[in-house]
C-alpha atoms as a PDB file:
ATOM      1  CA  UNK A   1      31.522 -20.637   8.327  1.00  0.00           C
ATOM      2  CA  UNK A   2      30.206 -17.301   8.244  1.00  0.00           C
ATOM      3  CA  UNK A   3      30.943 -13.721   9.100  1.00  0.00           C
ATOM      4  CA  UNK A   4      29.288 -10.164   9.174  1.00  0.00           C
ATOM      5  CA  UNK A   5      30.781  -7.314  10.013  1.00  0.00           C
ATOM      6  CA  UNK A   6      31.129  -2.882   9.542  1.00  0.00           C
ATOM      7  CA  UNK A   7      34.297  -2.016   7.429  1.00  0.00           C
ATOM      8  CA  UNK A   8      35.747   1.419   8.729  1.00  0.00           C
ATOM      9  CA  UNK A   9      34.329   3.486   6.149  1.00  0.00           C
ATOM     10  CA  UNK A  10      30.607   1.693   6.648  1.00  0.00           C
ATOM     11  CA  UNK A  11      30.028  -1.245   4.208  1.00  0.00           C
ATOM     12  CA  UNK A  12      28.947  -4.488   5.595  1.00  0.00           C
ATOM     13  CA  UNK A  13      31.084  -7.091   4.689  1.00  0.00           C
ATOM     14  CA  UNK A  14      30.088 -10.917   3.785  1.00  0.00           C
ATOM     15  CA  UNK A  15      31.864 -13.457   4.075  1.00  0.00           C
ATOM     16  CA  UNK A  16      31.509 -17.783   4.015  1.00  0.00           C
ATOM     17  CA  UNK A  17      27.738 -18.928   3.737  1.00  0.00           C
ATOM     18  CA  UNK A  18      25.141 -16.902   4.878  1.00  0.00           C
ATOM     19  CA  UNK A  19      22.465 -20.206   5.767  1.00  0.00           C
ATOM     20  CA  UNK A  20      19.339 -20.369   7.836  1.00  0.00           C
ATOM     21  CA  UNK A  21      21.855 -21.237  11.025  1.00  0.00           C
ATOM     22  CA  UNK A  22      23.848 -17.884  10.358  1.00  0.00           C
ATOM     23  CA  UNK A  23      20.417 -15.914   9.804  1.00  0.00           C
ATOM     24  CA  UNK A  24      19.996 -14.746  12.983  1.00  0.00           C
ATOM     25  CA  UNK A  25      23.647 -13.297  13.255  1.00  0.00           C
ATOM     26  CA  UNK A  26      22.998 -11.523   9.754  1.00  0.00           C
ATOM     27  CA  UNK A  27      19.831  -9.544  11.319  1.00  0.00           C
ATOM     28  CA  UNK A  28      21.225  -8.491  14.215  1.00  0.00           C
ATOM     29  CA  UNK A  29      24.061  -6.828  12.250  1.00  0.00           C
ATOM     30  CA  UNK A  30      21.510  -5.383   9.721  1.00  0.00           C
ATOM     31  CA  UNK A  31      19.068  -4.018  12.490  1.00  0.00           C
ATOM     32  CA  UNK A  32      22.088  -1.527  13.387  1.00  0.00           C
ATOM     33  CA  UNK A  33      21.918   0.215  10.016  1.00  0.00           C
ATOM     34  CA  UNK A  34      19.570   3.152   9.915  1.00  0.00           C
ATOM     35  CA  UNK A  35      20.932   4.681   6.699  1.00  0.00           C
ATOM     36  CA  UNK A  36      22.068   3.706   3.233  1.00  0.00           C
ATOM     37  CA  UNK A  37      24.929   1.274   2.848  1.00  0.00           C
ATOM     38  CA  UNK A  38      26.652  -0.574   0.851  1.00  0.00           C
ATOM     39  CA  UNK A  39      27.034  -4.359   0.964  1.00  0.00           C
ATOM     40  CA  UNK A  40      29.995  -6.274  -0.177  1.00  0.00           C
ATOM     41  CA  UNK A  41      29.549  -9.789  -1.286  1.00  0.00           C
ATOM     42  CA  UNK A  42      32.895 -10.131  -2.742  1.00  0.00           C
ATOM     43  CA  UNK A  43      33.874 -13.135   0.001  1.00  0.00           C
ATOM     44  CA  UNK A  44      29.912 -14.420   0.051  1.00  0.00           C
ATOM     45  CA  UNK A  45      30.012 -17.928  -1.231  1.00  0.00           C
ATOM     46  CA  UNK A  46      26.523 -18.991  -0.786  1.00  0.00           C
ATOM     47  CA  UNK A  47      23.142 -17.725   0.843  1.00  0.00           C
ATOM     48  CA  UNK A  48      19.807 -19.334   1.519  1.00  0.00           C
ATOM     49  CA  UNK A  49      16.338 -18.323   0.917  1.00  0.00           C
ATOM     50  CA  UNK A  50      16.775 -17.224   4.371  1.00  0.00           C
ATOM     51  CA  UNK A  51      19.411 -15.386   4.079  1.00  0.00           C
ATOM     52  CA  UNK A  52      17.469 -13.738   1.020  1.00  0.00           C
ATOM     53  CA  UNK A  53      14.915 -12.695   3.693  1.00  0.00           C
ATOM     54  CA  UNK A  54      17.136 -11.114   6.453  1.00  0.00           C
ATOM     55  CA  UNK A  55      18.973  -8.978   3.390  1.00  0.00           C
ATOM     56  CA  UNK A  56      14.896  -8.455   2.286  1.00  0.00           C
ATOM     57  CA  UNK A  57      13.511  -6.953   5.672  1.00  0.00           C
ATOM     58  CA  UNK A  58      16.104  -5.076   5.966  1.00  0.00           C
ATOM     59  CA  UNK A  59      16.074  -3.359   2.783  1.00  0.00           C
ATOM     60  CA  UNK A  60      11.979  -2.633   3.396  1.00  0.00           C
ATOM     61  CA  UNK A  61      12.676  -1.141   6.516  1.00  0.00           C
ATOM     62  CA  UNK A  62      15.239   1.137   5.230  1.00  0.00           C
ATOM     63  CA  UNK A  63      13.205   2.217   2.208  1.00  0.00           C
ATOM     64  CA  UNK A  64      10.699   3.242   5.107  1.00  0.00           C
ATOM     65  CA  UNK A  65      12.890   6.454   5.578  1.00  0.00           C
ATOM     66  CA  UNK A  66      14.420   6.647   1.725  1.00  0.00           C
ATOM     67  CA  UNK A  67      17.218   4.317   2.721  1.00  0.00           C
ATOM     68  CA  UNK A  68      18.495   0.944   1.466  1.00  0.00           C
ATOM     69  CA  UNK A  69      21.481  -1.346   0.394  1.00  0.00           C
ATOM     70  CA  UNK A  70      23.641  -1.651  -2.556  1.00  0.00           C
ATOM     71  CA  UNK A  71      25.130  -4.724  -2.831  1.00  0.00           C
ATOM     72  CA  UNK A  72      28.500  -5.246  -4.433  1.00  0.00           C
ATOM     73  CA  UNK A  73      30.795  -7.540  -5.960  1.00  0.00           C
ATOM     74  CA  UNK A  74      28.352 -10.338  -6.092  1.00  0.00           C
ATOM     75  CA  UNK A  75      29.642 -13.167  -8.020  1.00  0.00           C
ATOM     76  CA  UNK A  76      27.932 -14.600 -11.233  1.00  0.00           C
ATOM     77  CA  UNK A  77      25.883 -16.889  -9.326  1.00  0.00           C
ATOM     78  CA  UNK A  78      24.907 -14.873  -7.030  1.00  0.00           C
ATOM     79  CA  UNK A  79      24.280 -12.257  -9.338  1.00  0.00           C
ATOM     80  CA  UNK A  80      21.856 -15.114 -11.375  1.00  0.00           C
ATOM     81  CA  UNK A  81      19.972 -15.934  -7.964  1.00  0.00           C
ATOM     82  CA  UNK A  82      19.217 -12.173  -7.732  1.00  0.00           C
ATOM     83  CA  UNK A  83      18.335 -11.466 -11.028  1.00  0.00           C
ATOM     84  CA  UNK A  84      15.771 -14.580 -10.982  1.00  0.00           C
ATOM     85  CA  UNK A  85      14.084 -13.346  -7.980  1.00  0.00           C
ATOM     86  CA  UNK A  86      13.163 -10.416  -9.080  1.00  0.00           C
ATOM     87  CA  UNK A  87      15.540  -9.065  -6.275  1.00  0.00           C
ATOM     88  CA  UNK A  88      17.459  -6.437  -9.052  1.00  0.00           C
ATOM     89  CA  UNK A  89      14.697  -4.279  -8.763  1.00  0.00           C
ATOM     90  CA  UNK A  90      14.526  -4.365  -5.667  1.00  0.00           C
ATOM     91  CA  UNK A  91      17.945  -3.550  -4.409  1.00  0.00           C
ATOM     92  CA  UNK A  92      20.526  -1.257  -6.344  1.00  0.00           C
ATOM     93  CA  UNK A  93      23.272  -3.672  -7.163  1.00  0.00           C
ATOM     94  CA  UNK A  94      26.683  -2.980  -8.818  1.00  0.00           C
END
């Protein structure tokens, strides 16, 4: 299972497994953010190489207008995927 939503001060939050079937949901939740924002993995148990790519277009089309996401609370796995694709310089993560 998987869910996406806005907290009430802004961050998106993550939760279950973010997979090629949950993908589409992911974008359409990320096409509504026009300005920086923080994203909290801290329920996020797995994501795809898919869901790699949603969290990757969106972050290009923010930097577009000097926007982007921070990711948070990642766990050490996820924080190992990230590192090893080169995706810590692309996103600012805490």
């Amino acid at each position: 299972m998987f869910d996406i939503r806005r907290a009430e001060n802004g961050d998106i939050l993550l939760s279950g497994r973010l997979d090629a079937s949950q993908a589409d949901k992911a974008r359409s939740v990320l096409r509504t953010v026009v300005e920086s924002c923080r994203v909290d993995f801290g329920d996020l148990e797995y994501i795809s190489s898919l869901g790699l790519g949603v969290l990757l277009e969106a972050q290009r089309r923010l930097s577009e207008s000097g926007h982007g996401l921070k990711l948070a609370n990642l766990s050490d796995h996820l924080s190992d995927l990230f590192r090893l694709a080169g995706f810590d310089t692309i996103f600012e993560i805490e």
